[in-house]
N, C-alpha and C. Protein backbone atom coordinates (compact mmCIF):
# COMPACT_ATOMS: atom_id res chain seq x y z
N UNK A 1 -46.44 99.73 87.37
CA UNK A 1 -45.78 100.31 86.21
C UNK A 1 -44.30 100.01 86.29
N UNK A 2 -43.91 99.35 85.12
CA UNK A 2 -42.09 99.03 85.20
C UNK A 2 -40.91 100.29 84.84
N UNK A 3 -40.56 100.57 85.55
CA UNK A 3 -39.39 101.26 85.44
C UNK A 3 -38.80 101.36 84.61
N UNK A 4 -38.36 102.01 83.53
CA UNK A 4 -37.36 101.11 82.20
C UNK A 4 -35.61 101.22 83.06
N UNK A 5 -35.45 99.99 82.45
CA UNK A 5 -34.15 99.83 82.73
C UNK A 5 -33.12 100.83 82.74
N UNK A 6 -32.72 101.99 81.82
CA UNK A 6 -32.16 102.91 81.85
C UNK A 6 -32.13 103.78 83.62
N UNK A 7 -33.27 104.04 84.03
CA UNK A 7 -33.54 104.47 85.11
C UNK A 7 -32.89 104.12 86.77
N UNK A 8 -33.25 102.33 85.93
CA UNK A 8 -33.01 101.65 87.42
C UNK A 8 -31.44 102.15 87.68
N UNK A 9 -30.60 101.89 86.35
CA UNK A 9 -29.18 102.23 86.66
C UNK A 9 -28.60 102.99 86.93
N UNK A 10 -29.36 103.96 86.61
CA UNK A 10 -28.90 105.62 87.51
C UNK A 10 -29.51 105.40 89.07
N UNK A 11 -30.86 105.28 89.33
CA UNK A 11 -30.69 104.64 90.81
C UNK A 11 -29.97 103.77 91.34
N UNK A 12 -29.33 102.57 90.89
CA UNK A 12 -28.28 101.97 91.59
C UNK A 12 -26.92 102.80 91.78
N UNK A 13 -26.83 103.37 90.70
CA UNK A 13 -25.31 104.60 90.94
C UNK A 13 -25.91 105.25 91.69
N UNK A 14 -26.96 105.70 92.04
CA UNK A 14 -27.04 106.94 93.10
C UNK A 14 -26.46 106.55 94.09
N UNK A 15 -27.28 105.53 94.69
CA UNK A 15 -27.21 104.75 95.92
C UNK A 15 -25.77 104.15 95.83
N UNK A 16 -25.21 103.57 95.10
CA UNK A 16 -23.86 103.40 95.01
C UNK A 16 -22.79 104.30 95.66
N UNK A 17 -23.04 105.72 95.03
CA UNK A 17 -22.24 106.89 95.18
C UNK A 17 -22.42 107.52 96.42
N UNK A 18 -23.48 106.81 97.09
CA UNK A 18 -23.76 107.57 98.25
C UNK A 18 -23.16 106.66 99.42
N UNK A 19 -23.20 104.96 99.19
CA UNK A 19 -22.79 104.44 99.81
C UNK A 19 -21.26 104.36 99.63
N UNK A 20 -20.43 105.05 98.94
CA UNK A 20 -19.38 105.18 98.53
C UNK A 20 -18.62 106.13 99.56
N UNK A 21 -19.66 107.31 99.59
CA UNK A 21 -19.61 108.39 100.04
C UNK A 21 -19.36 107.88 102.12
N UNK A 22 -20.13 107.36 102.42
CA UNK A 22 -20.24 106.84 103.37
C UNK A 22 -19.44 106.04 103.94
N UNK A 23 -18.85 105.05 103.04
CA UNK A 23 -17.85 104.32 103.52
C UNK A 23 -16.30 105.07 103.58
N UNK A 24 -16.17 105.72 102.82
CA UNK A 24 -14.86 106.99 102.89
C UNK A 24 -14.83 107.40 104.24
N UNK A 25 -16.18 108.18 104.44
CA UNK A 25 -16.04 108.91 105.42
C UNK A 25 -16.14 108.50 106.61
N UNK A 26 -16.58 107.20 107.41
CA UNK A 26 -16.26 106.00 108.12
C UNK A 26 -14.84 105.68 108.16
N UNK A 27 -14.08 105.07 106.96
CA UNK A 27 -13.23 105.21 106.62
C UNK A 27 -12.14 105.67 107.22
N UNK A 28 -12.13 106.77 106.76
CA UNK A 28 -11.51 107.92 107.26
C UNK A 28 -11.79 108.51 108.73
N UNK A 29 -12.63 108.32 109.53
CA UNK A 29 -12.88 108.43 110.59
C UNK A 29 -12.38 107.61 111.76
N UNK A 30 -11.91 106.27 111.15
CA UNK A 30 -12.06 105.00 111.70
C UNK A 30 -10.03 105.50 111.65
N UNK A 31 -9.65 105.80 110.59
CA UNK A 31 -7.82 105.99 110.58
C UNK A 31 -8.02 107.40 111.19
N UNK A 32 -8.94 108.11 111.28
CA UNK A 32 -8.81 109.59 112.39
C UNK A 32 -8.09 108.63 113.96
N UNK A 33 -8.97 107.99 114.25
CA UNK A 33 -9.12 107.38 115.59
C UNK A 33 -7.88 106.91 116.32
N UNK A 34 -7.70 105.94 115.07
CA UNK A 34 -6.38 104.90 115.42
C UNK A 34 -5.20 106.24 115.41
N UNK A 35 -5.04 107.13 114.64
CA UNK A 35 -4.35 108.05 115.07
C UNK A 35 -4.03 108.89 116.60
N UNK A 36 -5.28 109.09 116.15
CA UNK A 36 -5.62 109.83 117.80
C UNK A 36 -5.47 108.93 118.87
N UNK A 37 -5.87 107.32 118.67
CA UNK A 37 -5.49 106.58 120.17
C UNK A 37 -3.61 106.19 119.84
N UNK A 38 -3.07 106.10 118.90
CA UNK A 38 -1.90 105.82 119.07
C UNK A 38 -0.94 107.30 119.71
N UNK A 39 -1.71 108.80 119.59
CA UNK A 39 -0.79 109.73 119.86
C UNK A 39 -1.21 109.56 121.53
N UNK A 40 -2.14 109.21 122.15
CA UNK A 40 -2.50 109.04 123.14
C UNK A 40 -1.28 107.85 124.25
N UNK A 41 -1.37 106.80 123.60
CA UNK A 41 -0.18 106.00 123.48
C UNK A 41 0.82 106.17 123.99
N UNK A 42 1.56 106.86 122.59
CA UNK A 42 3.00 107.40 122.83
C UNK A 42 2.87 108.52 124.03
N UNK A 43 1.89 109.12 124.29
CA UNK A 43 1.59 110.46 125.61
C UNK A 43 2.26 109.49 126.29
N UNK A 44 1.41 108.83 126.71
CA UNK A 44 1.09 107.76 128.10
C UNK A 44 2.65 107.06 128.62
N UNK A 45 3.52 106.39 127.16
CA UNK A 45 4.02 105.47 126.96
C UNK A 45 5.91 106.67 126.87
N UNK A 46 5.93 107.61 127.22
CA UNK A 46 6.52 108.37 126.71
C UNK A 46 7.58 108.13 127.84
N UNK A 47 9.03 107.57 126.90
CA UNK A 47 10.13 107.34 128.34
C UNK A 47 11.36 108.19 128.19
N UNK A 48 11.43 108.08 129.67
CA UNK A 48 12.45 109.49 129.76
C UNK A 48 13.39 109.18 130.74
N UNK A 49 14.81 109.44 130.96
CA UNK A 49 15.61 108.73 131.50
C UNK A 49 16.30 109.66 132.20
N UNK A 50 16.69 109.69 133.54
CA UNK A 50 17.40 110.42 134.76
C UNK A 50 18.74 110.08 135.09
N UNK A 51 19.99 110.81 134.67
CA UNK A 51 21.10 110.08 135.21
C UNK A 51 21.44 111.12 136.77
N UNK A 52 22.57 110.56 136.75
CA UNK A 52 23.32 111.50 138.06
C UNK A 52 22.28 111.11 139.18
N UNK A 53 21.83 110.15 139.36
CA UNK A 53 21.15 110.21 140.88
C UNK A 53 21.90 109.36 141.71
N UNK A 54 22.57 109.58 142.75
CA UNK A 54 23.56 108.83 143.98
C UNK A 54 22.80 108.92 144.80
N UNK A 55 22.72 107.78 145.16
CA UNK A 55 22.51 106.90 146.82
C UNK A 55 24.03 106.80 147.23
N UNK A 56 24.19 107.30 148.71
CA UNK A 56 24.75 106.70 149.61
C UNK A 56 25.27 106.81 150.63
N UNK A 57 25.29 105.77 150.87
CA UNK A 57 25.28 104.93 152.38
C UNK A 57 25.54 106.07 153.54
N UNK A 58 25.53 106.00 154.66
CA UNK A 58 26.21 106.90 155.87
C UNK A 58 27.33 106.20 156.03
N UNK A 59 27.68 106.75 156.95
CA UNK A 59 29.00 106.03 157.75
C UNK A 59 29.50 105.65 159.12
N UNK A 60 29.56 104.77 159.79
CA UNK A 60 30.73 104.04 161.08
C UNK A 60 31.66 104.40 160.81
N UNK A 61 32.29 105.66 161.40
CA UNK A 61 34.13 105.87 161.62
C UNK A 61 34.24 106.11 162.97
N UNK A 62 34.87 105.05 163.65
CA UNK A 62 35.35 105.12 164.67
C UNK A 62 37.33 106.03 165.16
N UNK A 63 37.11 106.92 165.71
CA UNK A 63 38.76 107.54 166.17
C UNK A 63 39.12 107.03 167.81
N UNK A 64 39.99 105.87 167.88
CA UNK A 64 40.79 106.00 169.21
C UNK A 64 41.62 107.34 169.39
N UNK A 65 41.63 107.72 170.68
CA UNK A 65 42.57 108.62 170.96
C UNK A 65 42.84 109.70 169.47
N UNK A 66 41.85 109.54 168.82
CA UNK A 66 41.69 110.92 167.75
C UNK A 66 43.13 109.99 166.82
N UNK A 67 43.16 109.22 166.76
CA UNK A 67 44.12 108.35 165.75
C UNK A 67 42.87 107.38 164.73
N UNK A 68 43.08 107.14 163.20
CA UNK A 68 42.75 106.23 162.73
C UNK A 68 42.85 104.48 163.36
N UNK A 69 41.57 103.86 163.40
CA UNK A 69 42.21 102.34 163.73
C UNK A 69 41.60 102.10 164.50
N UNK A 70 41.17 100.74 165.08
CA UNK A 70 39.98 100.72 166.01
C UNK A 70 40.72 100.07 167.89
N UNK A 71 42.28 99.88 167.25
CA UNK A 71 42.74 99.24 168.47
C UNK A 71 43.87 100.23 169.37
N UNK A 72 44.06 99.81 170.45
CA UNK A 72 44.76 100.34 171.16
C UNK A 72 45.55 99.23 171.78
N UNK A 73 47.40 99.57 172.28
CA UNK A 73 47.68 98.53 172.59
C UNK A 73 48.32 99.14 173.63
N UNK A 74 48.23 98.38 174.93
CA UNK A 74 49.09 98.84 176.48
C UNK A 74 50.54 97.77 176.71
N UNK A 75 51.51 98.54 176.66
CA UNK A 75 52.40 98.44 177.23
C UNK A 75 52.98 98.89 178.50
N UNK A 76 53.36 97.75 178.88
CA UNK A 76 54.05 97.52 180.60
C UNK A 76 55.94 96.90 180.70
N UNK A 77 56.67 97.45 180.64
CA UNK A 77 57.80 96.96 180.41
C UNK A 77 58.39 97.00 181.95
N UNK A 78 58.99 95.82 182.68
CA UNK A 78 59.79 95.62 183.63
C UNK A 78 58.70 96.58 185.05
N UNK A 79 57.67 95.48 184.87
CA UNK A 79 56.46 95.71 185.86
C UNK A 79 56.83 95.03 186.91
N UNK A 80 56.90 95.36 187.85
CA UNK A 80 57.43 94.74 189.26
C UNK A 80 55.95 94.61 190.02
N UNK A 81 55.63 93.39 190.92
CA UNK A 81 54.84 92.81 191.64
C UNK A 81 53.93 93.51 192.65
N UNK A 82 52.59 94.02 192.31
CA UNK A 82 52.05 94.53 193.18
C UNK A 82 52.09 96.04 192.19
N UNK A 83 52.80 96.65 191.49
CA UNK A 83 52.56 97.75 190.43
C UNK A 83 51.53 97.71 189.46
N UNK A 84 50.90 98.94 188.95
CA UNK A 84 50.12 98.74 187.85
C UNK A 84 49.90 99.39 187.26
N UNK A 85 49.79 99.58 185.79
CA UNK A 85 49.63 99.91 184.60
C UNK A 85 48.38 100.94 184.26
N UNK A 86 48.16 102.42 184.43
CA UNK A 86 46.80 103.02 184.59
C UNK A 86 46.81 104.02 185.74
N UNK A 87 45.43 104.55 185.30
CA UNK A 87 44.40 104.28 184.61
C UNK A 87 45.02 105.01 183.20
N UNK A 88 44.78 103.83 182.16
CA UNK A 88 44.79 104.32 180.33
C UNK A 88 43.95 104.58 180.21
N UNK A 89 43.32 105.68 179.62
CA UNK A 89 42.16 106.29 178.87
C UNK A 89 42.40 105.95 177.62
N UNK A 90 41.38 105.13 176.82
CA UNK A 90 41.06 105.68 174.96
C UNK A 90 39.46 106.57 174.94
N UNK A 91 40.26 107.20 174.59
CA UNK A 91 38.98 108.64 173.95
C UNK A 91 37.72 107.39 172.73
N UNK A 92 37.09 107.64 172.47
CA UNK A 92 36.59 107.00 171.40
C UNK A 92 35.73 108.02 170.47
N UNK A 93 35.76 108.24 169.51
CA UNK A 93 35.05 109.15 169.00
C UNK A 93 34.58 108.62 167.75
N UNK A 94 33.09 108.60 167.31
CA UNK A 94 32.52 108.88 166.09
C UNK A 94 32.62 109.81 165.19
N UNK A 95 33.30 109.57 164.25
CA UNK A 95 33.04 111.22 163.39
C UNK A 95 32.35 110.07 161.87
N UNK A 96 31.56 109.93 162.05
CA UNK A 96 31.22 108.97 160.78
C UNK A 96 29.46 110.37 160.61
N UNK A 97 28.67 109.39 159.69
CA UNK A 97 27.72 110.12 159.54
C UNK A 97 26.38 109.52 160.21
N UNK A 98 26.66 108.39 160.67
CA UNK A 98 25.43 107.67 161.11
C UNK A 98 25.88 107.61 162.95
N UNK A 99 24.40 107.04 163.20
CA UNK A 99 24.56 107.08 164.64
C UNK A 99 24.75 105.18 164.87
N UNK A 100 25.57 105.09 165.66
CA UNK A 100 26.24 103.37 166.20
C UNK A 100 25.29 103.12 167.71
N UNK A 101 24.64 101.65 167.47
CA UNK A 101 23.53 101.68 168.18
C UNK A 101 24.50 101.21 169.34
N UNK A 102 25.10 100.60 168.70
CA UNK A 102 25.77 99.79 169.85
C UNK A 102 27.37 99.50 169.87
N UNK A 103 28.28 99.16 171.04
CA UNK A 103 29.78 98.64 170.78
C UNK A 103 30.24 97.91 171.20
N UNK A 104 31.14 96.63 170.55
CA UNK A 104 31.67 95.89 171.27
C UNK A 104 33.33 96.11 171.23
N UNK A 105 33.09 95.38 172.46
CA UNK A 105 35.15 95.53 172.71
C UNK A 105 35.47 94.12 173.48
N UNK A 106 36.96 94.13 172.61
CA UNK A 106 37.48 92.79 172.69
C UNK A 106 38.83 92.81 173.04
N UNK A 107 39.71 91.98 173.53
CA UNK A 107 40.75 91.76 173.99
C UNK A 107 41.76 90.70 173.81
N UNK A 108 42.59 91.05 173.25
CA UNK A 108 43.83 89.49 172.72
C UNK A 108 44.82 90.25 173.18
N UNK A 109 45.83 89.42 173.13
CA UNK A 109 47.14 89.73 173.48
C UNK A 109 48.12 88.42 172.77
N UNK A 110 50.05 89.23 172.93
CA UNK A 110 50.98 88.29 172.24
C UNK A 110 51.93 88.67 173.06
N UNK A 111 52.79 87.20 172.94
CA UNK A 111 54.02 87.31 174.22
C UNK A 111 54.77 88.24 173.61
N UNK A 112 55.34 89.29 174.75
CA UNK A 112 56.77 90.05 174.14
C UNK A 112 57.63 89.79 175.67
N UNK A 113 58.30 89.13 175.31
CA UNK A 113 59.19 88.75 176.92
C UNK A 113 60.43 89.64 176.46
N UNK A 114 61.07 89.58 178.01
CA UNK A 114 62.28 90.49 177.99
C UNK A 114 63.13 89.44 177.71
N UNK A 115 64.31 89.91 178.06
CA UNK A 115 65.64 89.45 178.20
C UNK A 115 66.58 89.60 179.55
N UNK A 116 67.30 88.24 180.01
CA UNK A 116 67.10 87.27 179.93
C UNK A 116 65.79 86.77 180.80
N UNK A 117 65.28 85.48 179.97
CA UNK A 117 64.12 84.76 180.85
C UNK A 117 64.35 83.79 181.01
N UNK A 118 64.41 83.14 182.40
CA UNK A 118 64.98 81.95 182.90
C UNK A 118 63.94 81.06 182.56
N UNK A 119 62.58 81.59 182.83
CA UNK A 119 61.91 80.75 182.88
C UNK A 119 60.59 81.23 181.56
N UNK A 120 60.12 80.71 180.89
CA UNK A 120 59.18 80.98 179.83
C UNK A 120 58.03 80.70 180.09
N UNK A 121 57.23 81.78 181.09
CA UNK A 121 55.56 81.50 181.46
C UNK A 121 55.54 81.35 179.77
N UNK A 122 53.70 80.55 179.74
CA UNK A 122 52.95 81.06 178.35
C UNK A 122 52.35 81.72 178.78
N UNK A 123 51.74 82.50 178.20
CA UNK A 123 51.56 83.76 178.10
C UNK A 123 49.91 83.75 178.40
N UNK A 124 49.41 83.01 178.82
CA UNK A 124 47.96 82.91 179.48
C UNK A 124 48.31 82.77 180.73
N UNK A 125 49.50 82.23 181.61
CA UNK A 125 50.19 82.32 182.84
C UNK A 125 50.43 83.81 183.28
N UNK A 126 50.92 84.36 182.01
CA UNK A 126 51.18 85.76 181.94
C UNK A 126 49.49 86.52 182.29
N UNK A 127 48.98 86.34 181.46
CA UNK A 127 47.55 86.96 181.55
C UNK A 127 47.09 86.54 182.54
N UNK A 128 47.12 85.61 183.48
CA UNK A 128 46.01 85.32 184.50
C UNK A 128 46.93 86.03 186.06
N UNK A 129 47.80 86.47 185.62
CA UNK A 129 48.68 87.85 186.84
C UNK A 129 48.61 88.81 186.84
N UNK A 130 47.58 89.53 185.92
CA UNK A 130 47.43 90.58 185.40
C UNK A 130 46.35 91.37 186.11
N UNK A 131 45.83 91.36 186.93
CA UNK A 131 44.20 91.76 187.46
C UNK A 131 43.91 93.35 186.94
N UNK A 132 42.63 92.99 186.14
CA UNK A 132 41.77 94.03 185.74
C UNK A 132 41.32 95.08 187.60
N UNK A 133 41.93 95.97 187.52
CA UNK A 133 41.26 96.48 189.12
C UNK A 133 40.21 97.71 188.66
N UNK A 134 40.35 98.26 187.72
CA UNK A 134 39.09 99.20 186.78
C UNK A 134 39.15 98.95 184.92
N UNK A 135 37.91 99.09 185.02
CA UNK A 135 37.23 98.95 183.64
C UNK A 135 35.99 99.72 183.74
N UNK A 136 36.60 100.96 182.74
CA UNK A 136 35.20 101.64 182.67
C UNK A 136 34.44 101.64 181.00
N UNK A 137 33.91 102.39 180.97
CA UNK A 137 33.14 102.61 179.72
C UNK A 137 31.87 103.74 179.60
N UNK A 138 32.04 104.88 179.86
CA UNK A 138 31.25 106.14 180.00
C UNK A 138 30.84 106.09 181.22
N UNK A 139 31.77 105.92 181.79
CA UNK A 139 31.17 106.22 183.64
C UNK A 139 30.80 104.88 183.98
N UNK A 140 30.70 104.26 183.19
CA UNK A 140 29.85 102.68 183.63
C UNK A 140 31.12 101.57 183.80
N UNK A 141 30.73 101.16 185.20
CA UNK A 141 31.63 99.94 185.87
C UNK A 141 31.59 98.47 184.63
N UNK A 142 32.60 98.18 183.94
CA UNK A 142 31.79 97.03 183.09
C UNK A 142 32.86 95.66 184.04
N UNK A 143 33.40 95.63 184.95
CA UNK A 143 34.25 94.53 185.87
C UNK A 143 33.35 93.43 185.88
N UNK A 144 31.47 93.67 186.41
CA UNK A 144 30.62 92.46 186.66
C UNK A 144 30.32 92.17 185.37
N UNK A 145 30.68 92.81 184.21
CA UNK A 145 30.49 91.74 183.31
C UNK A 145 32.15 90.62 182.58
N UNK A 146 32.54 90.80 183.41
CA UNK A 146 33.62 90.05 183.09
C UNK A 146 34.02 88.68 183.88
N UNK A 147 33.91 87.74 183.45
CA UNK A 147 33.52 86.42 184.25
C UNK A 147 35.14 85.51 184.40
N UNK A 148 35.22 85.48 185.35
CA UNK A 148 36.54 85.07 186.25
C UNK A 148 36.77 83.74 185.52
N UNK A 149 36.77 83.15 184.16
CA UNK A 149 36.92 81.94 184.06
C UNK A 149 38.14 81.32 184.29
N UNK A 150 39.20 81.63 184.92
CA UNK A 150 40.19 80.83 185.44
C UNK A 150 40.18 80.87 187.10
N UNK A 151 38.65 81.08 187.22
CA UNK A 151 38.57 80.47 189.24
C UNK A 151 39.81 81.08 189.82
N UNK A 152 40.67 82.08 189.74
CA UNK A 152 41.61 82.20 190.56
C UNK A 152 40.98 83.62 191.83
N UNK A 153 40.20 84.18 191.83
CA UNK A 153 39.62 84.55 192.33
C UNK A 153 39.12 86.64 192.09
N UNK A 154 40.18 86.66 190.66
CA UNK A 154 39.64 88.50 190.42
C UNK A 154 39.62 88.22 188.81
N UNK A 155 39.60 89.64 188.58
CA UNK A 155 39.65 89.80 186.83
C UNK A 155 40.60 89.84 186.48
N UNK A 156 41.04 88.84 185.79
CA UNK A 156 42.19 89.53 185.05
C UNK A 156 42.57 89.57 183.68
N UNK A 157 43.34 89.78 182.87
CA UNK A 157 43.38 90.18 181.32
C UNK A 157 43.23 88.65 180.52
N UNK A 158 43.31 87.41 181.21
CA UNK A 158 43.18 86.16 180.65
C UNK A 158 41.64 86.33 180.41
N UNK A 159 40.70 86.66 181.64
CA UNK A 159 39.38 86.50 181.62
C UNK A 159 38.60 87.80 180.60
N UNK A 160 39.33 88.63 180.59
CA UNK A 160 38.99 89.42 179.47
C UNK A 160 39.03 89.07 177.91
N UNK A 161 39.95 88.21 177.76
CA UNK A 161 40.39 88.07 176.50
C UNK A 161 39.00 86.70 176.18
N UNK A 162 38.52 86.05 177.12
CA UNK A 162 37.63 85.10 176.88
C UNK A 162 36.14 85.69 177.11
N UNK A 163 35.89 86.85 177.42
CA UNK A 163 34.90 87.46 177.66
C UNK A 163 34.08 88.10 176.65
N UNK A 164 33.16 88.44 176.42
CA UNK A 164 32.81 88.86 175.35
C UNK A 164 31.44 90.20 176.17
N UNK A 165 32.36 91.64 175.32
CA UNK A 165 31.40 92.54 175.60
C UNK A 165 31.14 93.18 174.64
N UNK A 166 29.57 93.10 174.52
CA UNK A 166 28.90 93.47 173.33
C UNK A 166 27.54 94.29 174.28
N UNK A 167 27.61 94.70 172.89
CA UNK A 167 25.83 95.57 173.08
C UNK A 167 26.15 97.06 174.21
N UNK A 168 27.37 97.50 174.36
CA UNK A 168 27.28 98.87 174.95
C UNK A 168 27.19 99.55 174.47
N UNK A 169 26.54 100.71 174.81
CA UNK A 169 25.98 101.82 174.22
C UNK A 169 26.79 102.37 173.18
N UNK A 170 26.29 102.75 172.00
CA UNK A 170 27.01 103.21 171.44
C UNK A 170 27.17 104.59 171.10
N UNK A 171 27.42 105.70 170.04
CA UNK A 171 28.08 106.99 169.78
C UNK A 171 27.30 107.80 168.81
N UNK A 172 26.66 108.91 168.79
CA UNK A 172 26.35 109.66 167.99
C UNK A 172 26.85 110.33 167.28
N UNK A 173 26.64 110.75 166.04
CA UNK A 173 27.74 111.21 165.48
C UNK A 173 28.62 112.58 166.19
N UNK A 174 30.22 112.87 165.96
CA UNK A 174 30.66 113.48 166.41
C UNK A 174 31.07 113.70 168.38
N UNK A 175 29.78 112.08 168.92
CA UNK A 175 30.00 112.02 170.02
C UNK A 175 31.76 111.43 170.59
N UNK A 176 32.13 111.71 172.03
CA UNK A 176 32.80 110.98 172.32
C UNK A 176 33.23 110.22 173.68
N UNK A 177 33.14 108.73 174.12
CA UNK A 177 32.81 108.52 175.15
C UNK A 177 34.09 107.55 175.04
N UNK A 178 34.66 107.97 177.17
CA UNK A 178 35.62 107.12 177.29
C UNK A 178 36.19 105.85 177.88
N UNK A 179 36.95 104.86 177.36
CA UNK A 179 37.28 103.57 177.66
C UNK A 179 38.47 103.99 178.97
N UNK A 180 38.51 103.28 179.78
CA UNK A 180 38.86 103.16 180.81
C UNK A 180 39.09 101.79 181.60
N UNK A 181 41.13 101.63 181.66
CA UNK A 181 41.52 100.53 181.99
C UNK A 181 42.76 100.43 183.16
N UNK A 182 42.95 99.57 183.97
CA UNK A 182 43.99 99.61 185.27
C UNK A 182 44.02 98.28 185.27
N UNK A 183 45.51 98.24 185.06
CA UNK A 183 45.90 96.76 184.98
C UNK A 183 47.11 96.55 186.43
N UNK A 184 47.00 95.76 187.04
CA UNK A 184 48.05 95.56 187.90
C UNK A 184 48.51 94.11 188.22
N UNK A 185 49.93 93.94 188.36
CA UNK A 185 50.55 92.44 188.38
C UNK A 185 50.05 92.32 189.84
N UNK A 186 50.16 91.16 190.11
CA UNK A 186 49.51 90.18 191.53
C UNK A 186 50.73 90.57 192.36
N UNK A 187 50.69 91.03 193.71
CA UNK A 187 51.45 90.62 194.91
C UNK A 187 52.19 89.39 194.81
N UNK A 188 53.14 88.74 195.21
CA UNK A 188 53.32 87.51 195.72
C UNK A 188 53.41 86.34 194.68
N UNK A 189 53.54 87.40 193.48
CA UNK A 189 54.08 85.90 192.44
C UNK A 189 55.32 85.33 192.46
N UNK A 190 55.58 84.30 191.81
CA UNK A 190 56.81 83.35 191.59
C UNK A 190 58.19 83.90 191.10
N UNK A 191 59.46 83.89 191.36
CA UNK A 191 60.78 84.39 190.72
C UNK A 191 60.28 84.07 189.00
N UNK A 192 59.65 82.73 188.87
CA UNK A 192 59.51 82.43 187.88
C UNK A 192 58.85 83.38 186.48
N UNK A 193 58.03 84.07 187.00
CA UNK A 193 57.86 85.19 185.90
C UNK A 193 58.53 86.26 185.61
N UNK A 194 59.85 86.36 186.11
CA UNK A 194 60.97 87.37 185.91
C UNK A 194 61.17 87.37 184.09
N UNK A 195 60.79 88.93 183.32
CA UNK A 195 61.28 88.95 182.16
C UNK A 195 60.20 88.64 181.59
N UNK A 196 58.87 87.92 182.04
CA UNK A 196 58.23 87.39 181.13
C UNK A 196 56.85 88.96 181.04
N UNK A 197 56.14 88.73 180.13
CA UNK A 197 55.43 89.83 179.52
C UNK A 197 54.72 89.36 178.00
N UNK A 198 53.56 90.47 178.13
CA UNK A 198 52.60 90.32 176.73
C UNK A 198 52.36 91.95 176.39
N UNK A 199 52.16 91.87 175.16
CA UNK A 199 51.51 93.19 175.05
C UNK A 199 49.88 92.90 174.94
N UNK A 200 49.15 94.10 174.96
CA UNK A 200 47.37 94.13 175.09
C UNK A 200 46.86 94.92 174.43
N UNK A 201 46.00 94.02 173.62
CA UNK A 201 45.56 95.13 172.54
C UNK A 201 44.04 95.11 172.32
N UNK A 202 43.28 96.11 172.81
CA UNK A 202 41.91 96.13 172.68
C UNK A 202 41.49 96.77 171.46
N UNK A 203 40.03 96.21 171.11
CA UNK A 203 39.52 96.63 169.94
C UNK A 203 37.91 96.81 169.82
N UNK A 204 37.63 97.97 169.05
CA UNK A 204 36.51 98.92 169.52
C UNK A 204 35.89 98.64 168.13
N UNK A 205 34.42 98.06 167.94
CA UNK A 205 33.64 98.02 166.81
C UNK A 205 32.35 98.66 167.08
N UNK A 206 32.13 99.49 166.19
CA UNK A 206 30.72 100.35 165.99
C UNK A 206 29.70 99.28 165.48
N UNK A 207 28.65 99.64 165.64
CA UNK A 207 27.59 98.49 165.32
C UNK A 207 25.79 99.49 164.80
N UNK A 208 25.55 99.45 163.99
CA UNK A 208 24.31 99.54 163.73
C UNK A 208 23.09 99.39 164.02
């Protein structure tokens, strides 16, 4: 039996209106979503920024003798033969914030001659009359590490200045441990070093 046409077209609108109905609400379900995953998103994605945060560093401050500066310098003026200079103490003190694993100390010197000088040692002539007779460093003898390189037969402030001492213990904070030095001119030197002289200046580095 045929349908009359009038009929069919209200069944196609039904079905129309229903599939209408359907696709809305899909639709609309489908822009629910994308909503809901984009607020998800921005949750996730959400930036936020921290100022005022400082890093920093500790600190290596080394105090000679409770003075700023890492050197100390010994003076000997109109040292007569067989006299000597000592024992000088430098205090050494950490007041930094970190602990110094280790220290080295070094030694130079510069001519300061008197007046009058007949004769003009240089001043490594000067240094090799000088004999180291103590060198301490917290109770510890450091003389065997100081190597006689001018063969004349002791320590003296020439062989210091070519020596290199590294890696001694170093300072905790607020610790303080002391340097310890005795310098004395040689017996039996020449008229020729009359007047002549250096000053000595050691220098103390903290190490990490």
């Amino acid at each position: 039996m045929k349908v009359p046409v009038p009929e069919r077209f209200e069944k196609v609108e039904k079905i129309m209106g229903t599939l209408k109905k359907v696709i809305g609400l899909g639709l609309a379900g489908l822009i629910l979503l994308c909503l809901t995953a984009g607020g998800v998103w921005a949750y996730l994605q959400d930036p936020e920024t921290s100022s005022s945060n400082q890093i920093t560093a500790g600190t290596l401050d080394l105090k000679t003798d409770n003075q700023n500066g890492v050197t100390q310098t010994l003076y000997a003026t109109a040292l007569k033969p067989g006299a000597s200079v000592g024992p000088s103490t430098i205090a050494l003190r950490n007041i930094g914030s970190l602990s110094a694993a280790t220290l080295n100390v070094s030694c130079s010197y510069v001519e300061s001659d008197g007046s009058p000088n007949p004769v003009n040692k240089t001043i490594n002539e000067v240094a090799a009359i000088l004999q180291i007779t103590q060198l301490d460093y917290d109770w510890d003898d450091l003389l065997p590490l100081i190597a006689d390189g001018n063969s004349n037969g002791y320590k003296d402030i020439e062989d210091f200045k070519n020596s290199a001492l590294t890696g001694l213990s170093g300072l905790n904070p607020a610790a303080t441990k002391d340097f310890v030095i005795t310098v004395r001119m040689r017996s039996g030197i020449a008229n020729g070093f009359q007047a002549d002289g250096i000053d000595i200046t050691l220098t103390f580095v903290l190490n990490q």
